[in-house]
C-alpha atoms as a PDB file:
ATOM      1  CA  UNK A   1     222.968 119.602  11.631  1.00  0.00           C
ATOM      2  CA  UNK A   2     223.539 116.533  13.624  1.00  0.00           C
ATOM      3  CA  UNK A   3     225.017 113.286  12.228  1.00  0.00           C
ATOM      4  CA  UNK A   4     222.415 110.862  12.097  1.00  0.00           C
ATOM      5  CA  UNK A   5     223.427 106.585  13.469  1.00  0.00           C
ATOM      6  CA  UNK A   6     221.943 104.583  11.150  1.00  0.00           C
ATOM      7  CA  UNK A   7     221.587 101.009  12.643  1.00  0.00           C
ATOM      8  CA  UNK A   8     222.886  99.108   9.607  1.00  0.00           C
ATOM      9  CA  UNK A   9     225.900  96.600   8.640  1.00  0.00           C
ATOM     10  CA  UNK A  10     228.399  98.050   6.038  1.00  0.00           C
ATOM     11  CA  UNK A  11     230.960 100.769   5.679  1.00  0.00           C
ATOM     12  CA  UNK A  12     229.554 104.241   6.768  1.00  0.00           C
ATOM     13  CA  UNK A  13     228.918 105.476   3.453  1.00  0.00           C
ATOM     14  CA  UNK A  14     226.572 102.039   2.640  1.00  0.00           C
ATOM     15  CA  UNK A  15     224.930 103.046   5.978  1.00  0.00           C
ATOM     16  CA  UNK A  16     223.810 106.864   4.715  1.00  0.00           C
ATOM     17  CA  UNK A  17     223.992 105.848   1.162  1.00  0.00           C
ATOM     18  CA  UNK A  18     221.038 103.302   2.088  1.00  0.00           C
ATOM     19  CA  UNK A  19     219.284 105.990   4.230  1.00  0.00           C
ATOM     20  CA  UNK A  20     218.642 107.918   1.273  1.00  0.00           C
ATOM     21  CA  UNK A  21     217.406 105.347  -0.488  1.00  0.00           C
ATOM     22  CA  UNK A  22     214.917 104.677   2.022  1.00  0.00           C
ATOM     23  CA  UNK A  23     213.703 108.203   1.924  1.00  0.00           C
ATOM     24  CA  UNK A  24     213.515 108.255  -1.534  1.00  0.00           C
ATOM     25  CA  UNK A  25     211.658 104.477  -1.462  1.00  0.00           C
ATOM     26  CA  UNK A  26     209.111 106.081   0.639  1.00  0.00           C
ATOM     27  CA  UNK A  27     207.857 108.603  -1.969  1.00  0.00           C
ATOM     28  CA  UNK A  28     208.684 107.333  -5.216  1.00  0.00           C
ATOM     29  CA  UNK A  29     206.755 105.555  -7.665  1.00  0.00           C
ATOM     30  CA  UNK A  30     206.234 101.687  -6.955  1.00  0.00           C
ATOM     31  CA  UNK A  31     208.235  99.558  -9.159  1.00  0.00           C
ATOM     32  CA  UNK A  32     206.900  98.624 -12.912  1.00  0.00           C
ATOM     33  CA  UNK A  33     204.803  95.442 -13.753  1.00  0.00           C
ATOM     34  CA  UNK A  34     205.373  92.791 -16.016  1.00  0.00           C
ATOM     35  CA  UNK A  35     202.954  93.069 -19.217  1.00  0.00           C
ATOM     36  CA  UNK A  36     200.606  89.945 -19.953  1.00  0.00           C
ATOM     37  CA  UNK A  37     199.490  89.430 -23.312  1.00  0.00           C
ATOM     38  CA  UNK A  38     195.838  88.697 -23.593  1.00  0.00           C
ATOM     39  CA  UNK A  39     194.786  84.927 -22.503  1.00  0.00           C
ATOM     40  CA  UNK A  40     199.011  84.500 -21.925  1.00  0.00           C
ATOM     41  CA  UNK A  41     199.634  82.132 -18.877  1.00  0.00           C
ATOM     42  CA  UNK A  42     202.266  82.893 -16.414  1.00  0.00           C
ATOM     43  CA  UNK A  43     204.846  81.861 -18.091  1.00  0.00           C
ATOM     44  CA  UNK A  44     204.404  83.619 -21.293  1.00  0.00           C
ATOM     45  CA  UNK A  45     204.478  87.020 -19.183  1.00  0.00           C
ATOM     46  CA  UNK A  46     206.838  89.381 -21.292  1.00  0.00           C
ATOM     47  CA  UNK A  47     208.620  91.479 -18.972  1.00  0.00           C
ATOM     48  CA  UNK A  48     208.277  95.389 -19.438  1.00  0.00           C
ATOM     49  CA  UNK A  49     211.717  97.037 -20.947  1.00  0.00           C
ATOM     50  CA  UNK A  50     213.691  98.250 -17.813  1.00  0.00           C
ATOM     51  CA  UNK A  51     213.499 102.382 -17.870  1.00  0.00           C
ATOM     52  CA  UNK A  52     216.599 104.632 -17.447  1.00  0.00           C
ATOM     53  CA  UNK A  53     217.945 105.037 -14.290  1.00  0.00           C
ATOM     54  CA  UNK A  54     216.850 108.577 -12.515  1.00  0.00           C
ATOM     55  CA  UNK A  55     219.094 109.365 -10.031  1.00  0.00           C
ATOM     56  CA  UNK A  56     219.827 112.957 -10.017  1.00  0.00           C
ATOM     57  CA  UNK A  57     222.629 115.223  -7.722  1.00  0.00           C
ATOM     58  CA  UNK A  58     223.079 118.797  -7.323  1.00  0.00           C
ATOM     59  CA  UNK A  59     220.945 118.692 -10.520  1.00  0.00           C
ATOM     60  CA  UNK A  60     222.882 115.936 -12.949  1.00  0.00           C
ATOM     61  CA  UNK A  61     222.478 113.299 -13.959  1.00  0.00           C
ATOM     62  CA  UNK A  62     224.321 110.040 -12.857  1.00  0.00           C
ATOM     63  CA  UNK A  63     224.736 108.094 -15.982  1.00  0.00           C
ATOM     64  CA  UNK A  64     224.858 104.060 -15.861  1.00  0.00           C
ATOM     65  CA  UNK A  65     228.639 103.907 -15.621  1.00  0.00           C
ATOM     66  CA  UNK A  66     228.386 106.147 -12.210  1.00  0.00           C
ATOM     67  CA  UNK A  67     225.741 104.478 -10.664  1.00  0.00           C
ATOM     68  CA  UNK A  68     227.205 100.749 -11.097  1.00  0.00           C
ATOM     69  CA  UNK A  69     230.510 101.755 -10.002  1.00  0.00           C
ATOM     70  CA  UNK A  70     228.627 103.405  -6.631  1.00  0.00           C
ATOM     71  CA  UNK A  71     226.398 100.424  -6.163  1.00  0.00           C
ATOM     72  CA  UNK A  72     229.452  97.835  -6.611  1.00  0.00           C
ATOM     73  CA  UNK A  73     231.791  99.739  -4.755  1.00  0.00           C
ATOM     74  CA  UNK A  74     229.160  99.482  -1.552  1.00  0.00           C
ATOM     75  CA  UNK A  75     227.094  96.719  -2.192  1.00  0.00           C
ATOM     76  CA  UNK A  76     223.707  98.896  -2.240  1.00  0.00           C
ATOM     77  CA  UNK A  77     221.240  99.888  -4.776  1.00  0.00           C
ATOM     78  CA  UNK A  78     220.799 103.436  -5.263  1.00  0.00           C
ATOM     79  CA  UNK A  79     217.099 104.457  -5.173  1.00  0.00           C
ATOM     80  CA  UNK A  80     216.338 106.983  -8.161  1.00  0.00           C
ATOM     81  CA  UNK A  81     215.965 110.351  -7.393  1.00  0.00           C
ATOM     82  CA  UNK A  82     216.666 113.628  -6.683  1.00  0.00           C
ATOM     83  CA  UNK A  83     219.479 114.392  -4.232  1.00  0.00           C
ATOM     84  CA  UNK A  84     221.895 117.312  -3.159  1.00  0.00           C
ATOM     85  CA  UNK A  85     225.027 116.485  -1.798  1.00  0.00           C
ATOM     86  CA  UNK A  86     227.544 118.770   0.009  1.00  0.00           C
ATOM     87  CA  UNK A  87     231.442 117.639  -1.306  1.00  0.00           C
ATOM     88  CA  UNK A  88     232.593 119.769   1.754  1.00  0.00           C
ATOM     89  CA  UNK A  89     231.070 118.061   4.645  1.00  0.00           C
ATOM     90  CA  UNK A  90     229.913 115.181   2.851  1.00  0.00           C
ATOM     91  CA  UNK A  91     226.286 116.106   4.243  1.00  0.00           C
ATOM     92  CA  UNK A  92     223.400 115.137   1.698  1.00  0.00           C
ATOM     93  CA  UNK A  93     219.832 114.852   1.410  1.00  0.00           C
ATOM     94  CA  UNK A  94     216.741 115.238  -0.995  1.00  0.00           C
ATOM     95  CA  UNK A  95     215.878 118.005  -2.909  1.00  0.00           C
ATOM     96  CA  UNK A  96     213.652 120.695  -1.202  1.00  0.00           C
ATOM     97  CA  UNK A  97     214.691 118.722   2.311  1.00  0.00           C
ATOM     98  CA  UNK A  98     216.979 118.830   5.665  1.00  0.00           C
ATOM     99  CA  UNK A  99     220.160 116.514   6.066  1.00  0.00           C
ATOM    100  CA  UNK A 100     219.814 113.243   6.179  1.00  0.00           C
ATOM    101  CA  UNK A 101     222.824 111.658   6.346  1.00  0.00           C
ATOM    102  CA  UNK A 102     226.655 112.338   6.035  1.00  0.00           C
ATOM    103  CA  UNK A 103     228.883 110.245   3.841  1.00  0.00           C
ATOM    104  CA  UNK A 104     232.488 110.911   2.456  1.00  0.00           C
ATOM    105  CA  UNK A 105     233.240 113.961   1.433  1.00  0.00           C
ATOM    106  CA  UNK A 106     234.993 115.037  -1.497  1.00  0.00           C
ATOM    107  CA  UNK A 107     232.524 112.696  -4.046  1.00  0.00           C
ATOM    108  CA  UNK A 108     232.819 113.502  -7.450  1.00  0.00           C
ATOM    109  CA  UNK A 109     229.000 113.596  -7.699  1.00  0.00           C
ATOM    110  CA  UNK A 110     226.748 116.006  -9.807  1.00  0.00           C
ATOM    111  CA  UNK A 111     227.217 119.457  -9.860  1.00  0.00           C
ATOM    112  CA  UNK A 112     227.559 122.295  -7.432  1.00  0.00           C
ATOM    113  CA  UNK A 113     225.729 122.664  -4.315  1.00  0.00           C
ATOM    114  CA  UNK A 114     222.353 125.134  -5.115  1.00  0.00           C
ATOM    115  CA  UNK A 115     222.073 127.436  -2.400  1.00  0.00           C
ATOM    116  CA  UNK A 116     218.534 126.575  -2.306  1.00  0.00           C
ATOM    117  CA  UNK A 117     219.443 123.204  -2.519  1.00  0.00           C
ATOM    118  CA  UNK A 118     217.183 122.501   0.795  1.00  0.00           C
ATOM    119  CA  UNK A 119     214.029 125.288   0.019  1.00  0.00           C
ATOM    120  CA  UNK A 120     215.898 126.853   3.532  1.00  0.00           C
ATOM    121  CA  UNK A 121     214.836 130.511   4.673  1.00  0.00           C
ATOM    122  CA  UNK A 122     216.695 130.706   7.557  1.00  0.00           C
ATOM    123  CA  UNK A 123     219.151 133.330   6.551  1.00  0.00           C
ATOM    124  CA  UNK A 124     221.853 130.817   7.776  1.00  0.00           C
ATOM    125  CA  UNK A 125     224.511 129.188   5.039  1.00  0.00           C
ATOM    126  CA  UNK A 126     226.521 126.232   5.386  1.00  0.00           C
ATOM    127  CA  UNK A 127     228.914 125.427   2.815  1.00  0.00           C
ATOM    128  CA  UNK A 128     226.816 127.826   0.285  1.00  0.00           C
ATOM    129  CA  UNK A 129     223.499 125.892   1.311  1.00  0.00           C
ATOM    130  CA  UNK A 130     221.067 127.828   3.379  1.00  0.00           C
ATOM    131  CA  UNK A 131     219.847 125.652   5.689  1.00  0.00           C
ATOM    132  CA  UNK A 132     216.164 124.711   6.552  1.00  0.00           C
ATOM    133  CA  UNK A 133     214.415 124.889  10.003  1.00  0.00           C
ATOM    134  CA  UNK A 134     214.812 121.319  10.749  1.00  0.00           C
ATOM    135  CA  UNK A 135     218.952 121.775  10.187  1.00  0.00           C
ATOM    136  CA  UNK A 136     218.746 124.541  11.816  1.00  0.00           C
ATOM    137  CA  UNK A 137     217.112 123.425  15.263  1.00  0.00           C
ATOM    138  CA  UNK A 138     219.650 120.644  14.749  1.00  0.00           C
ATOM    139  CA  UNK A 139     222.446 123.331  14.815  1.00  0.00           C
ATOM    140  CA  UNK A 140     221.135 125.534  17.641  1.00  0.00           C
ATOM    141  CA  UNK A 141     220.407 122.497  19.934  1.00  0.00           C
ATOM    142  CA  UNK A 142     224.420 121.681  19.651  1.00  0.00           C
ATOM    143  CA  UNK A 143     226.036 125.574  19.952  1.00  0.00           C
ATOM    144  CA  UNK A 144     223.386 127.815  21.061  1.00  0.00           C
ATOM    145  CA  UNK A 145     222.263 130.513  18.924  1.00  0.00           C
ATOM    146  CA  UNK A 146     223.393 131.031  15.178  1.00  0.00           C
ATOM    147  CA  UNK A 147     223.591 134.223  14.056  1.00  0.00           C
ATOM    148  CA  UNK A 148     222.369 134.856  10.113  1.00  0.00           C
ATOM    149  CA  UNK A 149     225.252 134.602   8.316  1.00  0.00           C
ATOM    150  CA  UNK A 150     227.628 132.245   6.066  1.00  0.00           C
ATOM    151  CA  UNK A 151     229.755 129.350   7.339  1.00  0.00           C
ATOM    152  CA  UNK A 152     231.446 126.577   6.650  1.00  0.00           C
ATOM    153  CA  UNK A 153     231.698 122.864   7.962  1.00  0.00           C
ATOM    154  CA  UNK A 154     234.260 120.228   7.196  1.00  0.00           C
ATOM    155  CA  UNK A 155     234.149 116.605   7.009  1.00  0.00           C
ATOM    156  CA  UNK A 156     236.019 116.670  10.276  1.00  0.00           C
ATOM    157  CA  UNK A 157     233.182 118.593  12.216  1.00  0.00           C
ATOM    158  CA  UNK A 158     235.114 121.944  12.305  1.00  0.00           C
ATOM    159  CA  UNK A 159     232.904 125.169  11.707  1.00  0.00           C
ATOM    160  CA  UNK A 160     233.105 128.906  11.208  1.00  0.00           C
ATOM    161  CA  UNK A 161     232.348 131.969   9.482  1.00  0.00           C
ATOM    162  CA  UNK A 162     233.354 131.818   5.792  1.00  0.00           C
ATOM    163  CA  UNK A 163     236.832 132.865   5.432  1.00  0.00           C
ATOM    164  CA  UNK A 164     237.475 132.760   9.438  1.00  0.00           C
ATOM    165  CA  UNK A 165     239.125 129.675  11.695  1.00  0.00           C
ATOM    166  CA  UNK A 166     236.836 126.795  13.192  1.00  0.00           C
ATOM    167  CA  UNK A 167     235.263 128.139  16.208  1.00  0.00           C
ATOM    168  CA  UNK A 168     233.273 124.862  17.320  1.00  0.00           C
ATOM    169  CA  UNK A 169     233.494 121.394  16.261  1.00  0.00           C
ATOM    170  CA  UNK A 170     230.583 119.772  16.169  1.00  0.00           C
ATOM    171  CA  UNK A 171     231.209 116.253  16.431  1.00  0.00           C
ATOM    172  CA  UNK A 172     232.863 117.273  20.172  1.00  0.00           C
ATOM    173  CA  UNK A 173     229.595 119.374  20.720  1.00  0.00           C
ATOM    174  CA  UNK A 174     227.519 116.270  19.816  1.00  0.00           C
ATOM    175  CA  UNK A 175     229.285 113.858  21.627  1.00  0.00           C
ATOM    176  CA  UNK A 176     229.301 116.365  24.898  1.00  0.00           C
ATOM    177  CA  UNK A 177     225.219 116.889  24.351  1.00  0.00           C
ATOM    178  CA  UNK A 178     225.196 113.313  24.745  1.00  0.00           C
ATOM    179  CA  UNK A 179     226.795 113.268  27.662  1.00  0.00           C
ATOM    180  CA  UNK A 180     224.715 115.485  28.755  1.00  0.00           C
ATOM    181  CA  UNK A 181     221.677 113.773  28.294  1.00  0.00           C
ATOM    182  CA  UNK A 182     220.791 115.843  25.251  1.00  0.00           C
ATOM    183  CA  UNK A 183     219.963 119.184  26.922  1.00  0.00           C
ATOM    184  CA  UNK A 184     223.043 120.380  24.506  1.00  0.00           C
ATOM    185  CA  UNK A 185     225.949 123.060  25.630  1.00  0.00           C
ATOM    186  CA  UNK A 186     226.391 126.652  26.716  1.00  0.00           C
ATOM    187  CA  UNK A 187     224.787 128.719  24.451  1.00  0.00           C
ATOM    188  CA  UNK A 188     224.070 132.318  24.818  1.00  0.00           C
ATOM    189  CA  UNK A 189     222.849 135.092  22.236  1.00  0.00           C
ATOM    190  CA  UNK A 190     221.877 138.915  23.404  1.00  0.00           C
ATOM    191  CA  UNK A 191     219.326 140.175  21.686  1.00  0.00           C
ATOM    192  CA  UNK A 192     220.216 143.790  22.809  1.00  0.00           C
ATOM    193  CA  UNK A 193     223.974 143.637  21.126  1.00  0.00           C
ATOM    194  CA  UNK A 194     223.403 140.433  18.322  1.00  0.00           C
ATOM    195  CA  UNK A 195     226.157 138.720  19.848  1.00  0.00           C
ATOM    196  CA  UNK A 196     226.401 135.014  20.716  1.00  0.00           C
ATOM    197  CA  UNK A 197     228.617 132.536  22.097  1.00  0.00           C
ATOM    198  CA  UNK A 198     229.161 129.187  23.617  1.00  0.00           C
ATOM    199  CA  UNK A 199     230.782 127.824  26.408  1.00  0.00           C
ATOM    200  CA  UNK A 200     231.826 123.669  26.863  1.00  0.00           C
ATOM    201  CA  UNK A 201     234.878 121.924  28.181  1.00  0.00           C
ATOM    202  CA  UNK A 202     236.678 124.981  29.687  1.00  0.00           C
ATOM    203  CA  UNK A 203     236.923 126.659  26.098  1.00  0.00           C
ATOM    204  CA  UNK A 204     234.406 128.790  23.888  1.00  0.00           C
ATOM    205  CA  UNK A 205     233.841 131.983  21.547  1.00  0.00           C
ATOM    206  CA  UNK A 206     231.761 134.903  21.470  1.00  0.00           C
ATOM    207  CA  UNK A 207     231.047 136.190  18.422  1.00  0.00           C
ATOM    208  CA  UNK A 208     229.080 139.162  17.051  1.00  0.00           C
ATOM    209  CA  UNK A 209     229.478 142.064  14.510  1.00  0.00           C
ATOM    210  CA  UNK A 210     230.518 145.544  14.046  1.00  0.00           C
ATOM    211  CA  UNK A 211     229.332 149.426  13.069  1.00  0.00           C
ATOM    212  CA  UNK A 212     230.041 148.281   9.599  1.00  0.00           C
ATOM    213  CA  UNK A 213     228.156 144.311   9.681  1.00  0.00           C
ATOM    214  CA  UNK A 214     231.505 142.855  10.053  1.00  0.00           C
ATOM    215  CA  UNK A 215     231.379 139.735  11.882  1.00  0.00           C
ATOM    216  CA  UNK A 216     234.154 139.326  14.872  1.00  0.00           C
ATOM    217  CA  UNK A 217     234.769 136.284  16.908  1.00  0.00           C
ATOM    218  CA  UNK A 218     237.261 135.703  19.972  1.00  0.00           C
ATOM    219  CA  UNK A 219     238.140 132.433  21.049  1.00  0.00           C
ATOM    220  CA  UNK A 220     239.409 131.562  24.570  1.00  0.00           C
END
């Protein structure tokens, strides 16, 4: 799930605010005509009544109030429609789709994340959301393997197993693929034991699970 630079002018959240609008743009339905009475010139055109707003996230409904106060807070207009948005991590996204962008966490915004939130099957859950292929790559291409399971992410990059300590960040792993011209860290899985682990900047973890399922992880 890698953070995404969006080349615009603005406060970060404007940035990935205005991402997902463009997504949205790109599918949605073009925007409504003015009506013309028969034999009216141009300016006798009687403009079509403006419809509701449809922006929906984690399946509610932003009311008028919400979106105004969103769209004069960061100087953007919100596209309609239908997003899920991770209060966690601050990751969001459309409906049925991958990440898109992150923006601040902790948004009182719609409801609560839908585990199928992003139509994933990979078996792997961040925050409650099971993540798509496309996330996933994103993921594996930063730590190496990732085991089915449930984790969490914070707005600070740290990540784990549910209930465990951070184990990687992955703003650090980001930045060090970078560095690395992109060919990501040291990540190893064994298919004969199931475990995994990753290796960069003289630390790491290996991590795998018991007799009884339980997931174990030593850091070092």
């Amino acid at each position: 799930m890698k953070a995404i630079e969006w080349r615009c002018r603005g406060t970060r959240l404007a940035c990935a605010l205005w991402a997902l609008s463009a997504a949205a743009a790109c599918s949605g339905d073009p925007a409504p005509a003015t009506k013309v009475a028969p034999g009216a010139g141009p300016r006798q055109a009687e403009a079509a009544p403006v419809p509701a707003r449809q922006v929906m996230v984690n399946g509610v409904h932003l009311d008028a109030a919400q979106l105004a106060e969103l769209e004069r807070r960061h100087g953007l207009q919100i596209v309609d429609g239908n997003y899920w948005y991770d209060r966690m991590s601050g990751a969001a996204g459309p409906v049925g789709g991958p990440t898109l962008a992150f923006i601040l966490p902790g948004l009182e915004l719609g409801g609560a994340l839908a585990p199928d939130a992003s139509a994933g099957d990979s078996g792997v859950f961040i925050n409650g959301r099971e993540l798509p292929d496309y996330d996933l790559v994103g993921l594996t291409r930063l730590v190496g393997y990732v085991a089915p399971g449930r984790y969490f992410l914070d707005a600070m990059g740290n990540a784990g197993p549910e209930g465990g300590p951070p184990v990687v960040n992955l703003v650090v792993a980001s930045r060090q693929a970078e560095a690395m011209g992109g060919t990501g860290s040291g990540g190893w899985y064994s298919s004969a034991t199931g475990a995994s682990g990753n290796e960069a900047g003289g630390s790491g973890y290996v991590m795998g699970k018991d007799g009884s399922g339980n997931t174990w992880i030593s850091s070092y």
